[in-house]
N, C-alpha and C. Protein backbone atom coordinates (compact mmCIF):
# COMPACT_ATOMS: atom_id res chain seq x y z
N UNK A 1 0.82 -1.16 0.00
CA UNK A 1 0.00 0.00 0.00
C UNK A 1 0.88 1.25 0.00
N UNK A 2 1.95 1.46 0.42
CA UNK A 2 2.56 2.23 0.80
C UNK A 2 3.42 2.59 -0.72
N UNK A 3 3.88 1.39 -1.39
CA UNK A 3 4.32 1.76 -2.72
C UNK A 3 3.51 2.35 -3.55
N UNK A 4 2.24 2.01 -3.47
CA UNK A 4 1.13 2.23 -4.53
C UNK A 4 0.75 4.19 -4.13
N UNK A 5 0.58 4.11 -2.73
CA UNK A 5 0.50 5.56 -2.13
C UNK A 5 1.40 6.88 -2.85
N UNK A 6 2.89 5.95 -3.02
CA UNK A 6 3.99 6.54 -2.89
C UNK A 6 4.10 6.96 -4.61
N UNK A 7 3.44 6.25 -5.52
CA UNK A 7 3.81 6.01 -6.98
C UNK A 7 2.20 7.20 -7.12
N UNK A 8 1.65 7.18 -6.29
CA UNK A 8 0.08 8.23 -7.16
C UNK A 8 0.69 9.22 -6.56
N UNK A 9 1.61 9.37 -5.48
CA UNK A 9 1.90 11.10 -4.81
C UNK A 9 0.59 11.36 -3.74
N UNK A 10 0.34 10.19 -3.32
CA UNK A 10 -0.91 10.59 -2.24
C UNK A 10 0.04 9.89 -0.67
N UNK A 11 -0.53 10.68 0.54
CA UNK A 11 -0.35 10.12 1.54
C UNK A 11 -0.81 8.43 1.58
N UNK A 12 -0.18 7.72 3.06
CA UNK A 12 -0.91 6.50 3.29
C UNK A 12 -1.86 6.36 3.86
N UNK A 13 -2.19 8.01 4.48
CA UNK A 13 -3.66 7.90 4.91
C UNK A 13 -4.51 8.04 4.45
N UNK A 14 -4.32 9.09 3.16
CA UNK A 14 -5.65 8.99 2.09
C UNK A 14 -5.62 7.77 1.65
N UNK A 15 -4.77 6.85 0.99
CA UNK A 15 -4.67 5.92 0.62
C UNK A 15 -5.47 4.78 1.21
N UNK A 16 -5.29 4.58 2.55
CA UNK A 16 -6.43 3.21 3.00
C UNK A 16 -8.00 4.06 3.06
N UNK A 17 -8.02 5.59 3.02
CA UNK A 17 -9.26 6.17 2.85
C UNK A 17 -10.22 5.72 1.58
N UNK A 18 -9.35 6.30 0.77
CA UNK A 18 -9.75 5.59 -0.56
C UNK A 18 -10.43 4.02 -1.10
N UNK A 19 -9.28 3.25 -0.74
CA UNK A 19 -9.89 1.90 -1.08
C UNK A 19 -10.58 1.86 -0.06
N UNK A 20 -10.80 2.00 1.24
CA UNK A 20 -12.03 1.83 2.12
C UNK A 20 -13.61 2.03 1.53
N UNK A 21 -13.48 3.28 0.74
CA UNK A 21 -14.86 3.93 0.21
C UNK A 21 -14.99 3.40 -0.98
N UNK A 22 -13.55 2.64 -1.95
CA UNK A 22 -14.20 1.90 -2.89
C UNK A 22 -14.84 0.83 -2.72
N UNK A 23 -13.77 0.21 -2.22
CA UNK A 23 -14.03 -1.54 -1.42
C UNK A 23 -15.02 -1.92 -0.87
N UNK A 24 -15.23 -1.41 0.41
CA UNK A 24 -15.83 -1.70 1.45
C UNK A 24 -17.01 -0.08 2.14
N UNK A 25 -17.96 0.85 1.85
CA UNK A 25 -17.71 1.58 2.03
C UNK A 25 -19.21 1.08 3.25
N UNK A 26 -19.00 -0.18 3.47
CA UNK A 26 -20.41 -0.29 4.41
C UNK A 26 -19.21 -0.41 5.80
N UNK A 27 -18.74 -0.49 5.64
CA UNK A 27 -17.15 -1.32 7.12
C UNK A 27 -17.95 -0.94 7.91
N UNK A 28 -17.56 -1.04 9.35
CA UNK A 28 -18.63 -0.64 10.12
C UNK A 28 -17.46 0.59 11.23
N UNK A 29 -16.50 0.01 11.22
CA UNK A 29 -15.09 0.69 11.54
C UNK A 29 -14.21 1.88 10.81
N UNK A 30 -15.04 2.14 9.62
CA UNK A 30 -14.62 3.27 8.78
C UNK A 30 -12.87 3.05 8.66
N UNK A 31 -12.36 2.08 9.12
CA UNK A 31 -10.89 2.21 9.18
C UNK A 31 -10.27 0.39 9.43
N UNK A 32 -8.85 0.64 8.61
CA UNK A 32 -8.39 -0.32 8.75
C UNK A 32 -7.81 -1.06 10.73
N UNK A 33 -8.09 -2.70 10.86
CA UNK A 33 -7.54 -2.45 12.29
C UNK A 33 -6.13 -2.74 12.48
N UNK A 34 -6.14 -2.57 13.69
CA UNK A 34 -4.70 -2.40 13.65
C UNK A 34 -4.08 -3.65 14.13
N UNK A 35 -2.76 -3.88 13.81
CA UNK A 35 -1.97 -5.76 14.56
C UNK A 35 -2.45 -5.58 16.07
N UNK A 36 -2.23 -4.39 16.86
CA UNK A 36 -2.54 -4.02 18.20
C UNK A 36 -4.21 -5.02 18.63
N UNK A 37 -5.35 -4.33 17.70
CA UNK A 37 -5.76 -4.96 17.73
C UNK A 37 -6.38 -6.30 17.81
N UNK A 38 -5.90 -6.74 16.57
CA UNK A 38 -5.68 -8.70 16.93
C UNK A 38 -5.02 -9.28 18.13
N UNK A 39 -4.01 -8.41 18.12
CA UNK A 39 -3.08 -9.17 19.37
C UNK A 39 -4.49 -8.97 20.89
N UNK A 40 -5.14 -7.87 21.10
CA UNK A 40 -5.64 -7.76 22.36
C UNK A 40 -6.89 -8.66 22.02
N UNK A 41 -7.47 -9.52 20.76
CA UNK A 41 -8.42 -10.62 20.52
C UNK A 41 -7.96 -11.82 21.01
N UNK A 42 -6.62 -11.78 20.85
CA UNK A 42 -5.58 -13.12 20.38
C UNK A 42 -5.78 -13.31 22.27
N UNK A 43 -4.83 -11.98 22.86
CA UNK A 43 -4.59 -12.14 24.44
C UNK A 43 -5.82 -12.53 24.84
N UNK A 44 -6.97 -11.98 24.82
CA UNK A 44 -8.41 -12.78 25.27
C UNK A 44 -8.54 -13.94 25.15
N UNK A 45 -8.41 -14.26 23.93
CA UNK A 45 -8.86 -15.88 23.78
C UNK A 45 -7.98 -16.52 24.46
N UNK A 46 -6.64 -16.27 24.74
CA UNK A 46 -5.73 -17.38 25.55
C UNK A 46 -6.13 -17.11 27.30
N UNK A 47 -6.52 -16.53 26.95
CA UNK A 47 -6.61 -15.97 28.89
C UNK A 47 -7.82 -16.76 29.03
N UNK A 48 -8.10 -16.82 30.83
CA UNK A 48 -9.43 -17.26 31.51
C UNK A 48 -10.37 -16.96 30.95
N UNK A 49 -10.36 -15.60 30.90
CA UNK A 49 -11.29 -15.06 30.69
C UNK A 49 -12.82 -15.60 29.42
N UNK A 50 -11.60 -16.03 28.35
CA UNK A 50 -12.31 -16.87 27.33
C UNK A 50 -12.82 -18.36 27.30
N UNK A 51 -12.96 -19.03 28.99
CA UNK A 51 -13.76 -19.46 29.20
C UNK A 51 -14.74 -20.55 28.81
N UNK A 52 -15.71 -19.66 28.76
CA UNK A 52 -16.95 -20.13 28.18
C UNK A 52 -16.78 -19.80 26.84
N UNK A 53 -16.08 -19.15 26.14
CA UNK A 53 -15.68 -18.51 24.44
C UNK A 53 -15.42 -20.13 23.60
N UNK A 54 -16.66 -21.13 23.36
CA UNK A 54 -16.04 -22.42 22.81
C UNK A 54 -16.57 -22.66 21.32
N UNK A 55 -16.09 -22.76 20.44
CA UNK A 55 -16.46 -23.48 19.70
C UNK A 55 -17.40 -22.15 18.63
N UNK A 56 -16.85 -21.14 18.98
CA UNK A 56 -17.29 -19.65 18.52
C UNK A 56 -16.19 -19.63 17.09
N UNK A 57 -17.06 -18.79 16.34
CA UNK A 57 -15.86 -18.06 14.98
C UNK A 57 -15.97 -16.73 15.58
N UNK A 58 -14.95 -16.14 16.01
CA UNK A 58 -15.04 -15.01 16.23
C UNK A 58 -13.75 -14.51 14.81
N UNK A 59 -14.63 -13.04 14.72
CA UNK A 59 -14.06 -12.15 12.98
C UNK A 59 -13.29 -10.96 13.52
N UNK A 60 -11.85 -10.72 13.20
CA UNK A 60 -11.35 -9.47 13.11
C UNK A 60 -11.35 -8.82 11.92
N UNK A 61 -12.42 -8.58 11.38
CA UNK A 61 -12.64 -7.89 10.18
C UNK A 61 -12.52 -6.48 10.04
N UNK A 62 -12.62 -5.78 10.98
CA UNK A 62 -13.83 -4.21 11.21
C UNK A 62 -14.94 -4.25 10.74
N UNK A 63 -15.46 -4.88 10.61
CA UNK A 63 -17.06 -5.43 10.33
C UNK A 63 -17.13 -5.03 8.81
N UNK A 64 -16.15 -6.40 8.13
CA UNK A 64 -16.25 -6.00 6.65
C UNK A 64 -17.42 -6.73 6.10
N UNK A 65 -17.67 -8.29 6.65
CA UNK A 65 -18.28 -9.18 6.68
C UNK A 65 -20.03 -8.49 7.17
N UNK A 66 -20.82 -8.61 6.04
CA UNK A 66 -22.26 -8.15 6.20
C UNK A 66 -22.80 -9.33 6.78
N UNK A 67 -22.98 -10.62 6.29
CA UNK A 67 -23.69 -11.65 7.25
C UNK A 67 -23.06 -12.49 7.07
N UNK A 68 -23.48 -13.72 7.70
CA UNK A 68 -22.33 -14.94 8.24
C UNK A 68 -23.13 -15.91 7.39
């Protein structure tokens, strides 16, 4: 993304703006997520806490996914 950014002369933030509103412009997150993110899904599911969390699909999408 960053080459492609770099070759039109646009930032990388217009850049994931852009294909967001082509792509995807229903997301529900208006924005790409971040590794930060996954990782604090990832730390849940290994912890206690996730439990009762069995046999679930859980999606790190930003809610690209309209129905299941």
């Amino acid at each position: 993304m960053q080459h492609i950014a770099a070759s039109q002369h646009i930032e990388i933030e217009e850049m994931k703006k852009i294909i967001l509103q082509q792509s995807n412009p229903h997301i529900l997150l208006q924005r790409f997520i971040t590794p930060k993110e996954i990782a604090h899904l990832v730390t849940y599911l290994a912890s206690p806490l996730a439990i009762a969390t069995n046999g679930a699909s859980l999606r790190a999408d930003s809610g690209v996914l309209k129905t299941v």
